[in-house]
Protein backbone atom coordinates (compact mmCIF):
# COMPACT_ATOMS: atom_id res chain seq x y z
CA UNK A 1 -65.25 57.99 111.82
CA UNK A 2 -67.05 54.86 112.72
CA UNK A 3 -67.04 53.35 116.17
CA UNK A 4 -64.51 51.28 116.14
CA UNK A 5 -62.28 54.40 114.76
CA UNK A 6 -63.91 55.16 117.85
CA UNK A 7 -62.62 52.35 120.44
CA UNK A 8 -59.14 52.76 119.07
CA UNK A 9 -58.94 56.06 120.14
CA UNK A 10 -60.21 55.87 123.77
CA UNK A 11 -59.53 53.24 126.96
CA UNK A 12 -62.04 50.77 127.18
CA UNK A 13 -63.63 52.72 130.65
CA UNK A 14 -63.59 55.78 128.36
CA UNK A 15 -65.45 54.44 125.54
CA UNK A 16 -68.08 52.72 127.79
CA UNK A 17 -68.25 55.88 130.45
CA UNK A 18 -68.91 57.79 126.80
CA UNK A 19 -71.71 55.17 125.86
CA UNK A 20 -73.39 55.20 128.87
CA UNK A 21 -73.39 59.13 129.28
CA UNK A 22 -75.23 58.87 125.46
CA UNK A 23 -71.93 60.61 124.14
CA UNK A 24 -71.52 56.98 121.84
CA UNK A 25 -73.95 55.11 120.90
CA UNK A 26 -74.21 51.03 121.23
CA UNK A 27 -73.17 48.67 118.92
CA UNK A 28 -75.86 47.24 116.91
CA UNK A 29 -76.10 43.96 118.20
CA UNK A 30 -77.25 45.77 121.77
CA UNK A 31 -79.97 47.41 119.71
CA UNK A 32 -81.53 44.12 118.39
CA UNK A 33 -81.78 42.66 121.62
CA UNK A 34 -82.38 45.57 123.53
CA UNK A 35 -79.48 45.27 126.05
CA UNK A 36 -78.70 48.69 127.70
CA UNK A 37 -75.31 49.19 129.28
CA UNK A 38 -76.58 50.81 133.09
CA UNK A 39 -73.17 50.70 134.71
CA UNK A 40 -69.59 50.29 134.52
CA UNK A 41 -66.32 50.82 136.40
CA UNK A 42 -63.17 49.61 135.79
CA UNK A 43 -63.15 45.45 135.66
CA UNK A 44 -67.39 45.30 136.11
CA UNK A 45 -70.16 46.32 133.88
CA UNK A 46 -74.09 46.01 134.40
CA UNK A 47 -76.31 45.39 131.45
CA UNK A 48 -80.18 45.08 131.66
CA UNK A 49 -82.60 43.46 129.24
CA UNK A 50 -85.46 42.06 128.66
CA UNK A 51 -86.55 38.23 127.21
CA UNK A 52 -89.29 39.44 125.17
CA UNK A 53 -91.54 37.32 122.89
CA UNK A 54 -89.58 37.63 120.44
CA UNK A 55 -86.85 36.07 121.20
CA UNK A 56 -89.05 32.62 122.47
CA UNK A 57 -88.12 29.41 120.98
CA UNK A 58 -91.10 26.96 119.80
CA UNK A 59 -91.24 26.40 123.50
CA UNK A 60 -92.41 29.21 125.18
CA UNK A 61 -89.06 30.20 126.43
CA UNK A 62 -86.25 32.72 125.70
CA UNK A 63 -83.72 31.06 123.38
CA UNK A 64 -80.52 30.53 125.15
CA UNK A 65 -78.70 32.46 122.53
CA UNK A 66 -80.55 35.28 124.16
CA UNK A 67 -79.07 34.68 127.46
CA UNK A 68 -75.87 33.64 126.25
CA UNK A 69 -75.90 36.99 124.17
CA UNK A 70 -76.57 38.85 127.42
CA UNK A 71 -73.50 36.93 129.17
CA UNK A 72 -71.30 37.27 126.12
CA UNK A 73 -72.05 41.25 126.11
CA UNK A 74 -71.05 42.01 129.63
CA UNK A 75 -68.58 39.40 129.85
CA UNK A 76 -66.43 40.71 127.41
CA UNK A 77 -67.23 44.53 128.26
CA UNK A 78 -65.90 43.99 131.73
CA UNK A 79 -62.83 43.00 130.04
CA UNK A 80 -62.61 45.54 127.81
CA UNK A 81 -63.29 48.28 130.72
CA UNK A 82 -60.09 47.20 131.72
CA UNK A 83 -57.93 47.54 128.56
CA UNK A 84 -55.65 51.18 127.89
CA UNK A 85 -56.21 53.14 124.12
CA UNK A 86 -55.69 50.32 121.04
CA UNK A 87 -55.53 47.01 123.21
CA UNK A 88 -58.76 45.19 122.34
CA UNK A 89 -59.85 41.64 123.79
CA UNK A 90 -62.16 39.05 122.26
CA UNK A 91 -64.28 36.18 123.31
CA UNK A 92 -62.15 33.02 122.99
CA UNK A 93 -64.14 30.71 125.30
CA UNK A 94 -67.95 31.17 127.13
CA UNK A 95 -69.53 28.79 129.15
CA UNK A 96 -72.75 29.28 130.22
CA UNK A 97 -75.35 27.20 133.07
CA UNK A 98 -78.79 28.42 132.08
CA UNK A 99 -80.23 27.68 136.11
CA UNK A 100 -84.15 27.92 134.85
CA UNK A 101 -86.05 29.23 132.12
CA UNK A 102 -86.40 33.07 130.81
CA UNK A 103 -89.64 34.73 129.40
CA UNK A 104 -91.09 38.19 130.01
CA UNK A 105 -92.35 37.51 133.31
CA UNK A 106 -89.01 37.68 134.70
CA UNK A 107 -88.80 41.39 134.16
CA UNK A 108 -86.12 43.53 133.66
CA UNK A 109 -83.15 41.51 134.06
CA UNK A 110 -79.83 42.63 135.38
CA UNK A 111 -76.76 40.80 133.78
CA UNK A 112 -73.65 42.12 136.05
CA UNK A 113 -69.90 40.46 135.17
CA UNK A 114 -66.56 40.79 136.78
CA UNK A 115 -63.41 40.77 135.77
CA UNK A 116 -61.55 37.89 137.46
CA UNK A 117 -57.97 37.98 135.71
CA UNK A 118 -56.58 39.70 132.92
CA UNK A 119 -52.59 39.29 131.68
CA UNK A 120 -50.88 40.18 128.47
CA UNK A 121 -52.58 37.61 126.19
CA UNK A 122 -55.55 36.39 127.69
CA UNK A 123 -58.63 37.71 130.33
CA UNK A 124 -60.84 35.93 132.32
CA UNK A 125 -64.35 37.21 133.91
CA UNK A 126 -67.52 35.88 135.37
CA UNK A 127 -71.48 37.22 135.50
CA UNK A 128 -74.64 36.60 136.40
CA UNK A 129 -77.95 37.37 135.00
CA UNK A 130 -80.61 37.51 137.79
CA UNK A 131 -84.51 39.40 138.01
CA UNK A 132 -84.79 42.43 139.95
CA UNK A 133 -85.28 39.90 143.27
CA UNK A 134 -82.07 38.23 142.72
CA UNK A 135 -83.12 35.33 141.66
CA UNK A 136 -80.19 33.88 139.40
CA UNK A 137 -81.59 32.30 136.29
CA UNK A 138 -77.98 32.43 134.36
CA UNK A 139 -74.57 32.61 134.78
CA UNK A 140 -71.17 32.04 132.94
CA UNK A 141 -67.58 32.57 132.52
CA UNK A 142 -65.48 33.66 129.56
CA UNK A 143 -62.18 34.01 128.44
CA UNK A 144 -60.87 36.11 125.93
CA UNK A 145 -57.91 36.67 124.20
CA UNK A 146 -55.98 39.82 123.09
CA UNK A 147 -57.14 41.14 119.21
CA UNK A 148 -53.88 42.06 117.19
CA UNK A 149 -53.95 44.65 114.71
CA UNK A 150 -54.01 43.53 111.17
CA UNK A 151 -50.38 42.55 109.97
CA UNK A 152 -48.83 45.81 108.43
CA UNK A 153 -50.60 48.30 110.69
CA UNK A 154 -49.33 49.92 113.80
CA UNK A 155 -50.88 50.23 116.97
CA UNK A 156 -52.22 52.73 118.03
C-alpha cells in the first residue's frame, strides 16, 4: 500500500496524528528539505525547519522556494487536517511576503498555519514562519481547491 493508499483511507487529522506519532512516515518532499511536522490539531499544523546552506541562492540567502516550500507545506496540511476519509484539497493559489532574509543563523524555524475557511469546493488558510524569538521573517496565504477522484473511480 503506498501512502496515498494511505490518505484515502484515514481523515486528514488521522493521517497527520499517525505521521507525527512516527506510525507514517513523511512525504518525500519533507525529507529533502528537512521540514518536520511538530504539531497538529484540527484546522492548524506546526512545521519546523531549517534554511541550511544548501538551500542558499548565489546570494548568501535561503532561496525563497525554500520558504515558500515551508508555507506551501503547512498551508495546505492545515487544510487537509480538516478534511473526513477520501476528500483531498490542493494548492490552487499561494501568496507569499518574504519580510527579511533566511540563512542558518535564524535557527530552527517554526512555520505555524491556520485554517481560515473551508466550504465544499474551495479552503482558505494563513501561516507564518518566524525564529524561535518570534521574529516573523515570512508569511502567506493559500487557497486550495477540492482534488476529485479520477473519472471512473468511486470515492472512497
Amino acid at each position: 500500500m503506498t501512502l496515498i493508499d494511505t490518505r484515502q483511507g484515514l481523515s486528514g487529522i488521522d493521517y497527520f496524528r499517525r505521521m507525527l506519532a512516527g506510525e507514517l512516515p513523511p512525504p518525500a518532499m519533507l525529507d529533502l528539505f528537512a521540514i518536520r511536522l511538530v504539531e497538529v490539531d484540527p484546522g492548524r499544523v506546526v512545521f519546523t525547519a531549517t534554511a541550511e546552506e544548501r538551500f542558499y541562492n548565489g546570494t548568501g540567502v535561503a532561496h525563497g522556494g525554500f520558504a515558500a516550500t515551508l508555507l506551501d507545506t503547512a498551508l495546505g496540511c492545515a487544510i487537509n487536517s480538516t478534511m473526513p476519509v477520501g476528500r483531498r484539497f490542493t494548492t490552487l493559489e499561494l501568496k507569499i511576503n518574504l519580510t527579511r532574509p533566511l540563512t542558518r543563523e535564524a535557527g530552527l524555524l517554526r512555520c505555524e498555519a491556520s485554517v481560515v475557511h473551508v466550504g465544499s469546493r474551495t479552503a482558505t488558510s494563513e501561516g507564518r514562519i518566524v525564529d524561535r524569538n518570534g521574529k516573523l521573517y515570512a508569511h502567506g496565504t493559500t487557497t486550495c481547491i477540492v482534488v476529485e477522484p479520477p473519472r471512473g473511480t468511486l470515492e472512497p
